[in-house]
Protein backbone atom coordinates (compact mmCIF):
# COMPACT_ATOMS: atom_id res chain seq x y z
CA UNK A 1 -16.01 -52.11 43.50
CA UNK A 2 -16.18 -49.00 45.86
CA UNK A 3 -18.22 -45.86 45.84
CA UNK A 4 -17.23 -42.67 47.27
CA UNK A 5 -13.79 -40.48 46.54
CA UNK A 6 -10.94 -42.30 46.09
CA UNK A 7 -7.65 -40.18 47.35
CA UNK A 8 -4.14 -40.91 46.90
CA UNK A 9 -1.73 -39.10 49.81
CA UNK A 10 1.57 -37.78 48.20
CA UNK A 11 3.64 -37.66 51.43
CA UNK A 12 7.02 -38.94 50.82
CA UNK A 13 7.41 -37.35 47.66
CA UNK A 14 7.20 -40.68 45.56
CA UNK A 15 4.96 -41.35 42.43
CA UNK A 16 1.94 -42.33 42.53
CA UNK A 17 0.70 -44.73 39.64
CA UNK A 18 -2.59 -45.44 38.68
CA UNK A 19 -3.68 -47.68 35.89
CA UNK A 20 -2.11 -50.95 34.24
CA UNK A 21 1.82 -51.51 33.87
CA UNK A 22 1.41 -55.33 32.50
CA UNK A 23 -0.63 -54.97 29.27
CA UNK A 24 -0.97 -58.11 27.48
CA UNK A 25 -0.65 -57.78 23.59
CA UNK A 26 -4.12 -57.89 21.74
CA UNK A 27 -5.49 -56.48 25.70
CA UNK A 28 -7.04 -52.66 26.34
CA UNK A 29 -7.55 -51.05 29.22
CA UNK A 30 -9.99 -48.67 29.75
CA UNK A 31 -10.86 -45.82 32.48
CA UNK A 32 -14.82 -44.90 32.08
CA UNK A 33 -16.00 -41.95 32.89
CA UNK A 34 -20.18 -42.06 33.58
CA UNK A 35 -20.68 -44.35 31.13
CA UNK A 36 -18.33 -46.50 28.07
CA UNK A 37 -19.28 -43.40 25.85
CA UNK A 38 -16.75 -41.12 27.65
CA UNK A 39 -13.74 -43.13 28.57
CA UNK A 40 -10.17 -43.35 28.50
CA UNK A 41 -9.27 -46.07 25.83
CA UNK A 42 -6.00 -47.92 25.61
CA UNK A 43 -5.17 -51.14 23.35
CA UNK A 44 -1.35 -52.20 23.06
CA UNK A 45 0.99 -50.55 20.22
CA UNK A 46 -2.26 -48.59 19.44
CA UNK A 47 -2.54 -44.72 20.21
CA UNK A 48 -4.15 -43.98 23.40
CA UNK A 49 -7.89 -42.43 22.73
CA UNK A 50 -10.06 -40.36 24.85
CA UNK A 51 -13.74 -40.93 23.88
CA UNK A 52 -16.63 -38.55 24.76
CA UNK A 53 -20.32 -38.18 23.84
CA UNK A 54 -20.98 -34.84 24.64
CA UNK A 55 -16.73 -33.20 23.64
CA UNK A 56 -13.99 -32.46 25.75
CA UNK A 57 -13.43 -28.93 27.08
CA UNK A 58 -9.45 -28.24 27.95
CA UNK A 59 -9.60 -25.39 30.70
CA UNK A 60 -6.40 -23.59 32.30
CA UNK A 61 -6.33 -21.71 35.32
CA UNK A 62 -10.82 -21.77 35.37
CA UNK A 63 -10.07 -20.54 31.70
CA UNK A 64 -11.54 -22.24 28.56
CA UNK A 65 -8.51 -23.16 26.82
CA UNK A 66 -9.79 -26.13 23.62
CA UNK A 67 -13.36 -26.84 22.76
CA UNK A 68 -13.20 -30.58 20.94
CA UNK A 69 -16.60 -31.35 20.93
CA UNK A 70 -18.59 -29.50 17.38
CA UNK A 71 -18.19 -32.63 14.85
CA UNK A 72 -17.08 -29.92 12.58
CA UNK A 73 -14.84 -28.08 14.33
CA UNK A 74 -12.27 -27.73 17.56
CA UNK A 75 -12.97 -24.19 18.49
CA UNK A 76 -9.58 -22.73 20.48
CA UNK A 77 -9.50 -19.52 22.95
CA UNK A 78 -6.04 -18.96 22.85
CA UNK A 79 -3.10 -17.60 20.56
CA UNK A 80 -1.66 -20.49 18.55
CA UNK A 81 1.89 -20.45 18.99
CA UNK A 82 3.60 -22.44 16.20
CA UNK A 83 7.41 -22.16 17.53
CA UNK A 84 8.13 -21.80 13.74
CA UNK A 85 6.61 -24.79 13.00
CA UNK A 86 3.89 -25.06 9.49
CA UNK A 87 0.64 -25.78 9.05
CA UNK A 88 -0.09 -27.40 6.21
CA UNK A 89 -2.68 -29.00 3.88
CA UNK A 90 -5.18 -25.77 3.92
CA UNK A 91 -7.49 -26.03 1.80
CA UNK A 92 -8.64 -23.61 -0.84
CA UNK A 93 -10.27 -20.92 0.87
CA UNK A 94 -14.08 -19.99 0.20
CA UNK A 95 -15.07 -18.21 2.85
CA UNK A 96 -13.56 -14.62 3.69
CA UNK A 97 -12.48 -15.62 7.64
CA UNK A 98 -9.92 -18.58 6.11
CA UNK A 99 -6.87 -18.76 6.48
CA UNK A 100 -5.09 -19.59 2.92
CA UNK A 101 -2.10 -21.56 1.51
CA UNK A 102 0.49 -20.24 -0.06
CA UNK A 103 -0.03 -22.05 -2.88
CA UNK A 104 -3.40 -19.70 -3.16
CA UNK A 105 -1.76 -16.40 -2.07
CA UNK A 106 0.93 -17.07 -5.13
CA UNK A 107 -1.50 -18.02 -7.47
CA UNK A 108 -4.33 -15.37 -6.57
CA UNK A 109 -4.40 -12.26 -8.68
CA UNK A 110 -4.18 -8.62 -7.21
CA UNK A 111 -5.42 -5.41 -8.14
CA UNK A 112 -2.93 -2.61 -9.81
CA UNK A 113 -4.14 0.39 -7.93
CA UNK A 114 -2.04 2.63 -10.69
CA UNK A 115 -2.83 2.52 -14.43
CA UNK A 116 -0.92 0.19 -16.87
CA UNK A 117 -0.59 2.39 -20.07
CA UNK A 118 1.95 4.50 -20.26
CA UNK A 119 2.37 7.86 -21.50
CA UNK A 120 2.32 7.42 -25.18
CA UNK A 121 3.29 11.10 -26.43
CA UNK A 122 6.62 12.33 -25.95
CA UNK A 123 7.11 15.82 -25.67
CA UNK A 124 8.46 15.73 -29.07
CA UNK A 125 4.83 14.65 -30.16
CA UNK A 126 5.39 11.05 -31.59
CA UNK A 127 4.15 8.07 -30.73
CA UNK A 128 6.25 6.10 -27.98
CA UNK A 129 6.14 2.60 -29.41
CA UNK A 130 9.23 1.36 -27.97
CA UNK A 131 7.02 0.32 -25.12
CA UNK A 132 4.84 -1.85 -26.76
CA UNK A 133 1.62 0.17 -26.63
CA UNK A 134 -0.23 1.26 -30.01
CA UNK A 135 -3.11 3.71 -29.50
CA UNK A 136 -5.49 3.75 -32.74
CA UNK A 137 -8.97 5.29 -33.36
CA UNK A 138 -11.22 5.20 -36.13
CA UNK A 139 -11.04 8.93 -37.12
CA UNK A 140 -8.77 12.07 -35.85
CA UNK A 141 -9.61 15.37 -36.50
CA UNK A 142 -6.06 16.42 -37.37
CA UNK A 143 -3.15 15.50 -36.88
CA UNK A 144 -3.41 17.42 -33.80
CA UNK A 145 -6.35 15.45 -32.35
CA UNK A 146 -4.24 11.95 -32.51
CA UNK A 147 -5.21 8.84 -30.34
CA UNK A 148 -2.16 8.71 -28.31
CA UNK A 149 -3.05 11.80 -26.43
CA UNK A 150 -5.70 10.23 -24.74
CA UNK A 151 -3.08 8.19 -23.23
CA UNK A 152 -1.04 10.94 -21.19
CA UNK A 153 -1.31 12.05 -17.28
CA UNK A 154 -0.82 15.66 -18.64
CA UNK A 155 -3.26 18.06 -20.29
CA UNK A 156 -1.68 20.83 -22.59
CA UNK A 157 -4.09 21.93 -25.08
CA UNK A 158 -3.80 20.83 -28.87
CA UNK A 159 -0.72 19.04 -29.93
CA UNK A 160 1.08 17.49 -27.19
CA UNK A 161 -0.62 16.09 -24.52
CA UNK A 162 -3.91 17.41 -25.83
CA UNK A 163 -6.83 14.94 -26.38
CA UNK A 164 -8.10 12.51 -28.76
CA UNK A 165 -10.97 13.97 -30.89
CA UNK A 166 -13.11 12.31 -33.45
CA UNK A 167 -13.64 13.55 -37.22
CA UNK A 168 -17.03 14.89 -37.27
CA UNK A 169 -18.78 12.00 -35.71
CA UNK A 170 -21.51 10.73 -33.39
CA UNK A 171 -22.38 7.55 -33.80
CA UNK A 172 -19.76 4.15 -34.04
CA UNK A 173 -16.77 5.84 -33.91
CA UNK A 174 -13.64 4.38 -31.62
CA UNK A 175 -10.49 4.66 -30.04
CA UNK A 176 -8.31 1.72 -29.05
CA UNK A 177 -5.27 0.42 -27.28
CA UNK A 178 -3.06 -2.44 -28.45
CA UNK A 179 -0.96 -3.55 -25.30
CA UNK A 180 2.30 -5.79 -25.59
CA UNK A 181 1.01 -8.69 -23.34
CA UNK A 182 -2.42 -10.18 -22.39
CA UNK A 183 -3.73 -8.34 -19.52
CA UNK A 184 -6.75 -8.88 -17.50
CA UNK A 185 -8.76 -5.53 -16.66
CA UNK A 186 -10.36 -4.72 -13.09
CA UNK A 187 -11.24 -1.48 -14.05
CA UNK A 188 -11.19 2.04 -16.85
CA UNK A 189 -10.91 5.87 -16.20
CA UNK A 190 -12.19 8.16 -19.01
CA UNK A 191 -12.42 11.18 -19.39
CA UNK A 192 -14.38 13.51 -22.52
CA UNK A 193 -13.08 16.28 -24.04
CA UNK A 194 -11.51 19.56 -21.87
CA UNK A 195 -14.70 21.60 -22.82
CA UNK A 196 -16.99 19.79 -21.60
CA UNK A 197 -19.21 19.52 -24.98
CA UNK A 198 -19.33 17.33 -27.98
CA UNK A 199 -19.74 14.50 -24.71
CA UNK A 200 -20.21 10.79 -25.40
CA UNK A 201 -23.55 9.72 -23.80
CA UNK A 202 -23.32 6.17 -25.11
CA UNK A 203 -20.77 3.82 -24.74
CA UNK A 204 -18.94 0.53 -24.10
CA UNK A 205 -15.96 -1.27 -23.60
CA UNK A 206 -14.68 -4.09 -26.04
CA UNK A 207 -11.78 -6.10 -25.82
CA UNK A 208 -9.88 -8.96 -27.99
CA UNK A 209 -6.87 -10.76 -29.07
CA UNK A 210 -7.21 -11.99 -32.71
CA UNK A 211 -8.07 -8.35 -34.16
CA UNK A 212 -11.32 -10.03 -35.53
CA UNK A 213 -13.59 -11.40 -32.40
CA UNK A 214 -14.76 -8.90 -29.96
CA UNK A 215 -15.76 -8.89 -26.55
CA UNK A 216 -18.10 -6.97 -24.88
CA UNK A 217 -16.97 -5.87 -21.38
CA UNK A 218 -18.58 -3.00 -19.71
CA UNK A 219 -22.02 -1.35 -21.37
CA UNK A 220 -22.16 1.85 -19.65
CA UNK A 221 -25.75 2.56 -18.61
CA UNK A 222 -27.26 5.06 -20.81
CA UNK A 223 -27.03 8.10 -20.35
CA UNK A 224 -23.28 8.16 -18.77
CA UNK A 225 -22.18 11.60 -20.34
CA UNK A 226 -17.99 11.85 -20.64
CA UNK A 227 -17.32 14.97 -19.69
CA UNK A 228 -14.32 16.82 -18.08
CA UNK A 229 -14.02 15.15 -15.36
CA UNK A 230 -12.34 11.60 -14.77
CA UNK A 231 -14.46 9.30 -14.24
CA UNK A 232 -13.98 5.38 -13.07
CA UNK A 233 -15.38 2.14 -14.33
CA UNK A 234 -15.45 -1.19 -12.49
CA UNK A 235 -15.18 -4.16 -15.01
CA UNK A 236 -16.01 -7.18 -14.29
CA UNK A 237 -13.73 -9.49 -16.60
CA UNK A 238 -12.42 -12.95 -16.71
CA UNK A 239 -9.52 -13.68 -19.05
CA UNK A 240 -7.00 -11.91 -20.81
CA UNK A 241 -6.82 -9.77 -23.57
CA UNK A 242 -3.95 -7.40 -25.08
CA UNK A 243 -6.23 -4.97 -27.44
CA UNK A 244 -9.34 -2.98 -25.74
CA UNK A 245 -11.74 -0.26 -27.36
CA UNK A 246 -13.83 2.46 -26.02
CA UNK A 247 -16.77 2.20 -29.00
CA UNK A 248 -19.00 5.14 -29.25
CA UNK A 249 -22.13 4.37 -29.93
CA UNK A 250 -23.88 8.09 -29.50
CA UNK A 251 -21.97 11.53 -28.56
CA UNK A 252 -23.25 15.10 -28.60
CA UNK A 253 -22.53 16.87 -32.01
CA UNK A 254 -20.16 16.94 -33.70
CA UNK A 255 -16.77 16.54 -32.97
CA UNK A 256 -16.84 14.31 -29.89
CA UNK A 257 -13.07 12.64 -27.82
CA UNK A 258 -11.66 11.88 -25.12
CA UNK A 259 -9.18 13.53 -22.85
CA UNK A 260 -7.68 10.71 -20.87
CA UNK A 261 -8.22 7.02 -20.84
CA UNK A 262 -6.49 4.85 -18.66
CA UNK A 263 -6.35 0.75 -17.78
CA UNK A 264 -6.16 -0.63 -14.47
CA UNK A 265 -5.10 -4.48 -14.51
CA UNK A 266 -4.47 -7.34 -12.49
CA UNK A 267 -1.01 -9.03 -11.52
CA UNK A 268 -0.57 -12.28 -12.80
């Protein structure tokens, strides 16, 4: 027993050892530090373990360097350098500040900023269905006034390139895009009829797979008047679907369409 500092001289230039060099097996040794609550903790072919009641604080140079201390966390104030080394066994993340596997970032869907439907009009005026896409509506106007224009980043007037318009309708009438794989939507740009009349005021956005059960997706709040100007849709969907329809439920009279429509999807 002693009190007061205890100083080792390093003259010579030899080591200096302090501790125990003769461990018996099933023995510990232990260095205490206040108390047996913050010690240095040894027991033979065991790990060694540094105990503390109130956390260990690594500091470097009067810098904090490692915070253990938090029983849910080890808080560190320094770059991480992993000498191209992993880490591993992240779990899923759930808060926006975590770091994620890559098992997650594979797995986790992304936004398509550009739309997924194609031009469906050639400039021969017939319907592209090579690619896999079939535009459909309940009524045309004439043959002029076909669904597939809807479904062009051009505007040319009638024929070509023009827009989709109904046949004398304003109320339940549709127009609808069958797509060659199931697709999950983030969002849909519309667009009424070059004019600017005959606008759909009432609206939503229906989607399906089997041709027979639909889906509600989007209700646009009423009044949300298509008219020539694009407009953009956030939909808030869940699974997958390969057909989806703009139903009317209300336009101006009498002969109400749409310019441009256009689906934004996710990546798989």
């Amino acid at each position: 027993m002693m009190t007061g500092n205890l100083l080792l001289s390093a003259d010579g230039g030899n080591d200096r050892l302090f501790g125990c060099t003769d461990l018996p097996h099933g023995n510990t040794f232990t260095c205490v530090f206040g108390d047996t609550l913050n010690r240095l903790h040894f027991t033979l072919t065991n790990y060694v373990t540094l105990e503390s009641s109130h956390g260990l604080l690594v500091k470097c140079r009067g810098e904090d360097v490692c915070l253990m201390g938090n029983p849910s966390e080890i808080i560190i104030y320094k770059v991480i350098r992993m000498n191209s080394n992993s880490i591993t066994n992240l779990p899923i993340p759930t808060l926006p500040h975590e770091a994620a596997n890559k098992l997650y970032v594979d797995s986790d869907s992304r936004k398509i900023l550009h739309g997924y439907v194609p031009p469906l009009r050639s400039m021969g005026g017939r319907n592209n269905i090579k690619l896999g896409f079939i535009a459909t509506a309940s009524s045309q106007l004439s043959n002029y006034y076909r669904a597939s224009n809807a479904f062009n980043c051009f505007y040319t007037g009638r024929g070509t390139g023009g827009e989709w318009v109904s046949n004398n309708k304003t109320k339940n009438f549709w127009i609808q895009v069958k797509c060659p794989d199931l697709v999950r939507i983030w969002k849909i740009a519309l667009r009424g009829r070059e004019t600017n009349t005959q606008r759909i005021y009432r609206w939503q956005l229906e989607a399906w797979t089997d041709d027979v059960n639909f889906v509600t997706l989007f209700l646009a709040p009423n009044p949300t008047h298509l008219g020539n100007e694009v407009q953009q849709f956030k939909v808030d969907t869940v699974h997958k679907y390969n057909c989806y329809r703009l139903l009317c439920l209300e336009a101006e009279p009498s002969n109400s369409g749409v310019s441009y429509m256009q689906l934004f999807i996710y990546s798989d």
